[in-house]
N, C-alpha and C. Protein backbone atom coordinates (compact mmCIF):
# COMPACT_ATOMS: atom_id res chain seq x y z
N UNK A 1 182.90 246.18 108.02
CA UNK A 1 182.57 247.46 107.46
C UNK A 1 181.48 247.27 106.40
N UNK A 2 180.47 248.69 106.66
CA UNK A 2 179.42 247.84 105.71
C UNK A 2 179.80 248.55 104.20
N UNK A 3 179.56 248.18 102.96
CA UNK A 3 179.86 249.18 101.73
C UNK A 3 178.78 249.13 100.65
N UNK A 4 178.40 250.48 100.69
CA UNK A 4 177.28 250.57 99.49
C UNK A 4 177.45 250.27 97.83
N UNK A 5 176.92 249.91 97.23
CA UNK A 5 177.58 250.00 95.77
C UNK A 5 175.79 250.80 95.37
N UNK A 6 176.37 251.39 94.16
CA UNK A 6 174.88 251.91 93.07
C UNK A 6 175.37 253.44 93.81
N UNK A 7 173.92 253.94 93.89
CA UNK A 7 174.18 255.19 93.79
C UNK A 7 174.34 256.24 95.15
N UNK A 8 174.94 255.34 95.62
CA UNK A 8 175.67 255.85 97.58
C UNK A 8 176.87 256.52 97.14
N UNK A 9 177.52 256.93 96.07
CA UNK A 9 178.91 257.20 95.82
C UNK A 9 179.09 258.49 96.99
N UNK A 10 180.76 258.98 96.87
CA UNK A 10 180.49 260.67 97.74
C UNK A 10 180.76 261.39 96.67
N UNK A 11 180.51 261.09 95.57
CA UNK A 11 180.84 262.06 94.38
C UNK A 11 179.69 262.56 94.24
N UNK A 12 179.09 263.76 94.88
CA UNK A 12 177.99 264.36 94.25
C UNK A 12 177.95 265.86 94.05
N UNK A 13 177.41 265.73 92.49
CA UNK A 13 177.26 266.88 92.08
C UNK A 13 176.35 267.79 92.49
N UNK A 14 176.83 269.52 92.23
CA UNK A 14 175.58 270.09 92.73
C UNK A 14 175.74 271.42 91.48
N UNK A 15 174.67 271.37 91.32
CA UNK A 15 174.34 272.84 90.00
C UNK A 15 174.40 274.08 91.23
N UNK A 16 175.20 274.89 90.49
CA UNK A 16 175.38 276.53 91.92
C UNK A 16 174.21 277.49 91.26
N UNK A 17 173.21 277.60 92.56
CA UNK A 17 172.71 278.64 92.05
C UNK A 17 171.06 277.61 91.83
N UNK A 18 171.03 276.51 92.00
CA UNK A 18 169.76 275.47 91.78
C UNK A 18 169.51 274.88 93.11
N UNK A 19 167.92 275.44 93.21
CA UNK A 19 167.53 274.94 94.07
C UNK A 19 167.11 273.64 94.13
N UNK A 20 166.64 272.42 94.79
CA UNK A 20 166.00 270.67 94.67
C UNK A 20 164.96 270.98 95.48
N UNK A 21 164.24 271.63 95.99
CA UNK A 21 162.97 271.85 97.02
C UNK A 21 162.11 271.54 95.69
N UNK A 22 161.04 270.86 96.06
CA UNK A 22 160.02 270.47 95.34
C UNK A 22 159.00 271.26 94.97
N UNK A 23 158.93 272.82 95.80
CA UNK A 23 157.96 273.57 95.27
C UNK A 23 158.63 274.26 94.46
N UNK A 24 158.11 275.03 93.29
CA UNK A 24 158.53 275.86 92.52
C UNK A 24 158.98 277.17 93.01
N UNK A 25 159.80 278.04 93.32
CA UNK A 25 159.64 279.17 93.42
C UNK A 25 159.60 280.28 92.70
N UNK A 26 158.85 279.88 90.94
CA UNK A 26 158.87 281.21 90.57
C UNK A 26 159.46 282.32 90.23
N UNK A 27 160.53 282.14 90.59
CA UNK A 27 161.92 283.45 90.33
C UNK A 27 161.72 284.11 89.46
N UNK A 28 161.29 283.01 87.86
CA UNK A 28 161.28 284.33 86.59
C UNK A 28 159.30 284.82 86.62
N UNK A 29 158.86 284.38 87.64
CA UNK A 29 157.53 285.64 87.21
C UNK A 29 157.26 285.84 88.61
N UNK A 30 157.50 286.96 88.31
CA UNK A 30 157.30 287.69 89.91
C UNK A 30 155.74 287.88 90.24
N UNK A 31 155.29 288.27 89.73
CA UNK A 31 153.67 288.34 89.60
C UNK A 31 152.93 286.75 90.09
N UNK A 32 153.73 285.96 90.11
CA UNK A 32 152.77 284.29 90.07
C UNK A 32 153.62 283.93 91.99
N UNK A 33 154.81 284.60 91.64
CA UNK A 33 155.14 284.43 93.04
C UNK A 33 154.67 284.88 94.33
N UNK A 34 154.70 286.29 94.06
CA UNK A 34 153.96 287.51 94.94
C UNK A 34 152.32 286.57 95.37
N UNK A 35 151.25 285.76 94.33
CA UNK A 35 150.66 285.48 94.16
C UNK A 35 150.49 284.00 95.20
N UNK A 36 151.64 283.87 95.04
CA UNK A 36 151.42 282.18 95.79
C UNK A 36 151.92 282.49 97.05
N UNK A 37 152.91 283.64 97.11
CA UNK A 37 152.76 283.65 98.68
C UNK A 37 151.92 284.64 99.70
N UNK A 38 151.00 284.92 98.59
CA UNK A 38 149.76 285.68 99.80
C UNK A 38 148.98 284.42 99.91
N UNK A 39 148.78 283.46 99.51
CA UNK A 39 147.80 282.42 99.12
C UNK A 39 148.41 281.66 100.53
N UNK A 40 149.81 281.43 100.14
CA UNK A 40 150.04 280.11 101.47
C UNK A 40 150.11 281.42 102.82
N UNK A 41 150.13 282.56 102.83
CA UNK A 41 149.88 283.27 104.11
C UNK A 41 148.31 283.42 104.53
N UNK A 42 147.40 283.46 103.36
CA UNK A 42 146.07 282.95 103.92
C UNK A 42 145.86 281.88 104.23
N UNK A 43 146.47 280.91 103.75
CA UNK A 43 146.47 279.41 104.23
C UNK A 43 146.92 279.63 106.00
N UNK A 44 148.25 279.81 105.78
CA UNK A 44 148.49 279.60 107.28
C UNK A 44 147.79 280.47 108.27
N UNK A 45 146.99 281.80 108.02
CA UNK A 45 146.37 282.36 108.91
C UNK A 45 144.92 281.77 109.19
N UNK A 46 144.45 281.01 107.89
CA UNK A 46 143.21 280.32 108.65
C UNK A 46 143.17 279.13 109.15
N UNK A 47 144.15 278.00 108.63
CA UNK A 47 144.49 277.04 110.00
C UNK A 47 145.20 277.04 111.05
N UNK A 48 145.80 278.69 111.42
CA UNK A 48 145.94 279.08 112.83
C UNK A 48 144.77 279.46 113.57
N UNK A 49 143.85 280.25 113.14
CA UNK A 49 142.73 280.37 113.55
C UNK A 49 141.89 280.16 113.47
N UNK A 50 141.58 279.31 112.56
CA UNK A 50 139.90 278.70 112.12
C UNK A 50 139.26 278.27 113.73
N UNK A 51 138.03 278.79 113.50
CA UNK A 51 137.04 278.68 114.75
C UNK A 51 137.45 279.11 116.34
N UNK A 52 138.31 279.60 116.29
CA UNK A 52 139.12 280.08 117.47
C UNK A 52 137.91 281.05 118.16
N UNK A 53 137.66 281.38 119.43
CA UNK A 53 136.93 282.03 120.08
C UNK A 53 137.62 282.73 121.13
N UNK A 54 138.05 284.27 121.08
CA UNK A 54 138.45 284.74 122.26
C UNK A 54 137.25 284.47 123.85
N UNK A 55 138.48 283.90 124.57
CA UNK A 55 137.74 283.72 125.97
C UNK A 55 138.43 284.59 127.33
N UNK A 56 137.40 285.20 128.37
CA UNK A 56 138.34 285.90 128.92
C UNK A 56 138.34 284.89 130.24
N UNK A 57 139.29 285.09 131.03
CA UNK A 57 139.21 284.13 132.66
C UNK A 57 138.86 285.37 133.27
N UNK A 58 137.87 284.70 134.07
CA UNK A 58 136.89 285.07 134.80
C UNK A 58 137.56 285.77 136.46
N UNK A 59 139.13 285.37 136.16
CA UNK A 59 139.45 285.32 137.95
C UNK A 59 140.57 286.61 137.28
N UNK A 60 141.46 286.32 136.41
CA UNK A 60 142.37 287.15 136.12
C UNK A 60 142.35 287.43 135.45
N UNK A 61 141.81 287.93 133.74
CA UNK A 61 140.88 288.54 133.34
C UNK A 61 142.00 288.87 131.91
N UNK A 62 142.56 287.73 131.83
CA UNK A 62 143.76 287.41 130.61
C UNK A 62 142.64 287.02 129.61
N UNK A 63 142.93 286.72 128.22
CA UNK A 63 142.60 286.86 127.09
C UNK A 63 142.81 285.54 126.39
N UNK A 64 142.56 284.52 126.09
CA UNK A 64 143.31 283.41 124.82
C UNK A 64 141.93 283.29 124.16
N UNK A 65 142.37 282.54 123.48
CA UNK A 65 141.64 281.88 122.05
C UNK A 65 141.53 280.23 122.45
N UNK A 66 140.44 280.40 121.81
CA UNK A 66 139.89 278.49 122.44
C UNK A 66 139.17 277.89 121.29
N UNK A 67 139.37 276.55 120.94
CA UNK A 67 138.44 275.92 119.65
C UNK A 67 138.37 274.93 120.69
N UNK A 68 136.80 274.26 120.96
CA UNK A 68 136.54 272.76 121.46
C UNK A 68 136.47 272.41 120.29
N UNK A 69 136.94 271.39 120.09
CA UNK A 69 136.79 270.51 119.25
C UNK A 69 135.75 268.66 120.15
N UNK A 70 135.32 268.85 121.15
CA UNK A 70 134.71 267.94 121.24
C UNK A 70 134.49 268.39 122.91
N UNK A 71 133.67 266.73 123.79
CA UNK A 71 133.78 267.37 124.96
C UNK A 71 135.42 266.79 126.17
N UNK A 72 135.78 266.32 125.18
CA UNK A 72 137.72 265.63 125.96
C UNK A 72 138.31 266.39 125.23
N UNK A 73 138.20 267.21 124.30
CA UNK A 73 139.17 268.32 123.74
C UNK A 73 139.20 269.74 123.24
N UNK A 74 140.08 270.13 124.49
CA UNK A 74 139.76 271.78 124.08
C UNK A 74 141.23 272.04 123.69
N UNK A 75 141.72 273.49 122.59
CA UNK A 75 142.53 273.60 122.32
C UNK A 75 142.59 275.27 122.62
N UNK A 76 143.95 275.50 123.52
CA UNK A 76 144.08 276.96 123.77
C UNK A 76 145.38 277.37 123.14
N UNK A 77 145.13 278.54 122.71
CA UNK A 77 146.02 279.11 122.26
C UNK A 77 146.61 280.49 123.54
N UNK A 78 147.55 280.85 123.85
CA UNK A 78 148.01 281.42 124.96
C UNK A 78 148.87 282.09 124.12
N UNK A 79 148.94 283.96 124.59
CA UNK A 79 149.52 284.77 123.93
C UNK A 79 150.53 284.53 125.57
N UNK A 80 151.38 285.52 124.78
CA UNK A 80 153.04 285.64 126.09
C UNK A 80 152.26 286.43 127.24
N UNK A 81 151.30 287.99 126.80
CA UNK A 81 150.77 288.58 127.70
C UNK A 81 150.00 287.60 128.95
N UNK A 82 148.71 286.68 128.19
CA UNK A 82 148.24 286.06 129.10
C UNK A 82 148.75 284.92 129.82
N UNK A 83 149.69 284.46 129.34
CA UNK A 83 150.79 283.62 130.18
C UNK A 83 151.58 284.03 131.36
N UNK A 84 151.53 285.36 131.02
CA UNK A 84 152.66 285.84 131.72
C UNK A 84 151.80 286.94 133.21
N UNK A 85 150.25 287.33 132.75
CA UNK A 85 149.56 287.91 134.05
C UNK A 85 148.83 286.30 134.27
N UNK A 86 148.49 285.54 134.03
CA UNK A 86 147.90 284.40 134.69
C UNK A 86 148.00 284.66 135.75
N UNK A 87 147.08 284.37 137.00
CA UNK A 87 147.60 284.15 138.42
C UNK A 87 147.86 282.69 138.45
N UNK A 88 147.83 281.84 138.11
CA UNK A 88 147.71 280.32 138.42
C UNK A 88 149.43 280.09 138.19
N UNK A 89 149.84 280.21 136.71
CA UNK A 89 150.58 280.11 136.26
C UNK A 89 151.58 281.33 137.20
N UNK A 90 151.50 282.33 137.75
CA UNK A 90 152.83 283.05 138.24
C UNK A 90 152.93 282.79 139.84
N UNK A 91 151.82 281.86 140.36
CA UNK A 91 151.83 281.04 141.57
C UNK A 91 153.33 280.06 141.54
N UNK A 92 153.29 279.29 140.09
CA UNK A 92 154.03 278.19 139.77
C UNK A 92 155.17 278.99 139.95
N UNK A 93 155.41 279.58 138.92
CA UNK A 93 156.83 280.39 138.53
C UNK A 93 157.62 280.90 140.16
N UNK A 94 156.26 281.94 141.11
CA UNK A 94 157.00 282.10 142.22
C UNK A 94 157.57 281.00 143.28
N UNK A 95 157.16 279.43 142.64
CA UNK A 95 157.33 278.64 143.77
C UNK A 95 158.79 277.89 143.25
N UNK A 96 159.03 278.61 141.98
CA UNK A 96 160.18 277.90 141.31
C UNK A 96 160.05 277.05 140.13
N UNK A 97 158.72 276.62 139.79
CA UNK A 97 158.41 275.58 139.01
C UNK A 97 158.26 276.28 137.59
N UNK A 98 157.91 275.38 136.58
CA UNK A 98 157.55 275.77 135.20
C UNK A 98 156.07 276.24 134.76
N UNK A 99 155.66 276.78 134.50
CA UNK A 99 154.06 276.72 134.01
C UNK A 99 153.98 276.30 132.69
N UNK A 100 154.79 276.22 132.27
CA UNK A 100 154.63 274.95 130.52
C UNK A 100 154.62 273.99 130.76
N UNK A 101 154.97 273.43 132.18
CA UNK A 101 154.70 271.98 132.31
C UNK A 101 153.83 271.69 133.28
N UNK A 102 152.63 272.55 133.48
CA UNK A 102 151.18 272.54 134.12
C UNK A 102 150.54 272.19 132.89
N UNK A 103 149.50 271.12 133.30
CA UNK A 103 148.37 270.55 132.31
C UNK A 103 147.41 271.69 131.73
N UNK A 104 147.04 272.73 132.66
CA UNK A 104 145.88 273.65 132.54
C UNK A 104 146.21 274.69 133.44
N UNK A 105 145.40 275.55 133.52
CA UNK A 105 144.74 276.66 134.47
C UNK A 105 143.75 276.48 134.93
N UNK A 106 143.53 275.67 136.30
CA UNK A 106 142.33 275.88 136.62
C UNK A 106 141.10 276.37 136.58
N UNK A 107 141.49 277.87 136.94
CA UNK A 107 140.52 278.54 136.76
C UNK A 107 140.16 279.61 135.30
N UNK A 108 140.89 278.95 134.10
CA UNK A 108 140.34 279.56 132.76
C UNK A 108 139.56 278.14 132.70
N UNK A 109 139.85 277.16 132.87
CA UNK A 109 139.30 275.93 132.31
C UNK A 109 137.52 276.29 132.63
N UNK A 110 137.64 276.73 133.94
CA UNK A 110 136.37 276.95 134.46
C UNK A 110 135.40 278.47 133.72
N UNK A 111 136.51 278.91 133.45
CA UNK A 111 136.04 279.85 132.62
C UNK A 111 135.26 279.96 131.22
N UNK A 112 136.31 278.70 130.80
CA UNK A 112 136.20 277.76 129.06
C UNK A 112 134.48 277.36 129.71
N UNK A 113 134.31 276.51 130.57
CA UNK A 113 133.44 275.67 130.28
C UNK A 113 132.10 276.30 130.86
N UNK A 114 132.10 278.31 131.74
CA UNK A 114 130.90 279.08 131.53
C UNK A 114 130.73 279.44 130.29
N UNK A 115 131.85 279.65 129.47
CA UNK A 115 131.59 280.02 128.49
C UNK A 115 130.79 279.32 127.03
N UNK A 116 130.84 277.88 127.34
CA UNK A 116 129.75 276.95 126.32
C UNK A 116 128.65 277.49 127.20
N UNK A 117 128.47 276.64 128.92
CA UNK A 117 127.08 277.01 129.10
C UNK A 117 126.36 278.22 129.00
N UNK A 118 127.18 279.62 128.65
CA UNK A 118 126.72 280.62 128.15
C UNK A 118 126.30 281.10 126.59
N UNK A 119 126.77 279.96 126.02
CA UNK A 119 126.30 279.85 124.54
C UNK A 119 127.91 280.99 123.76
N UNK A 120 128.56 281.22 124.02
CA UNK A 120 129.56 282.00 123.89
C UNK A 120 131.07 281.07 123.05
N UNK A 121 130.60 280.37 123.14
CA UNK A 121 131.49 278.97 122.88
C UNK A 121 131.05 277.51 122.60
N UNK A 122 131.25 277.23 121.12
CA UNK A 122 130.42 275.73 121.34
C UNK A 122 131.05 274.86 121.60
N UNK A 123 130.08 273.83 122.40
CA UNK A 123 130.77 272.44 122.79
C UNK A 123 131.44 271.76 121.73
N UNK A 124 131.46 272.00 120.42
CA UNK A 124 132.19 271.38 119.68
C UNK A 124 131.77 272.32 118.55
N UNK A 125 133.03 272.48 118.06
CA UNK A 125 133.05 273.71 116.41
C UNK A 125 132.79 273.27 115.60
N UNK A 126 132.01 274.34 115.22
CA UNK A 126 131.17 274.03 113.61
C UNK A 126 132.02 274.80 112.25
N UNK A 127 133.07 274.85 112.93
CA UNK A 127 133.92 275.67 111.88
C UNK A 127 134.65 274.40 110.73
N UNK A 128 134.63 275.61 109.61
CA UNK A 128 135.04 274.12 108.31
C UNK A 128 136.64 274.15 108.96
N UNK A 129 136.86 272.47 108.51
CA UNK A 129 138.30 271.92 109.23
C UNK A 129 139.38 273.05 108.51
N UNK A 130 140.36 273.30 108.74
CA UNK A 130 141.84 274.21 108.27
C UNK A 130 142.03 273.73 107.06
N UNK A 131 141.95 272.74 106.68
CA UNK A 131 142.31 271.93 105.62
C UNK A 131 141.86 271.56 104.45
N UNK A 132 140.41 272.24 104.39
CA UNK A 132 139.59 272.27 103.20
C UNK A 132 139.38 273.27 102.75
N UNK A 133 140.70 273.91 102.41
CA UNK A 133 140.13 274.97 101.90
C UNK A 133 141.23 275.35 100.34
């Protein structure tokens, strides 16, 4: 049996009513709170979307958002709507299979990549990273 000594005890105390999360939350000024959480909701809305480019597919005429980040990496973002009219993806579904566990869509990919040679999309984003800001 293995046995801890120092400070492994099971005697532990807890203050009721105290939080241990490392960020502050502010409780007694409401004004600094209100404040920090529009701040981390602009945070999280621009490294959800920073440089994002609505793209439409060309065959079924669904909607996502696309950032290349290089020419081996594109990143799509897929709403439920365009997941769900895909033709590629409801091919899968009628055959029984998953479409979350398809690599791509064929034919948006082909769509993604008129859309650089149309200047509509760059081969790689010039958008400032999520993270510097």
């Amino acid at each position: 049996m293995l046995r801890l000594y120092g400070a492994h005890d099971d005697e532990h105390t807890e203050t009721p009513g105290r939080s241990f999360s490392k960020a502050p939350d502010f409780a007694s000024d409401p004004d600094r709170a209100a404040a920090v959480r529009d701040a981390s909701q602009r945070d999280r809305e621009r490294y959800l979307t920073s440089g994002l480019v609505s793209v439409d597919c060309r065959f079924c005429h669904v909607a996502v958002q696309v950032k290349k980040l290089g020419p081996g990496h594109t990143s799509v973002q897929w709403n439920t709507e365009a997941s769900q009219r895909c033709a590629y993806f409801s091919e899968i579904r009628q055959s029984g299979g998953d479409p979350a566990r398809a690599r791509t869509c064929p034919k948006l990919a082909d769509s993604i990549k008129h859309a650089v040679a149309e200047g509509c999309l760059e081969e790689a984003s010039s958008a400032p990273s999520p993270g510097d800001g």
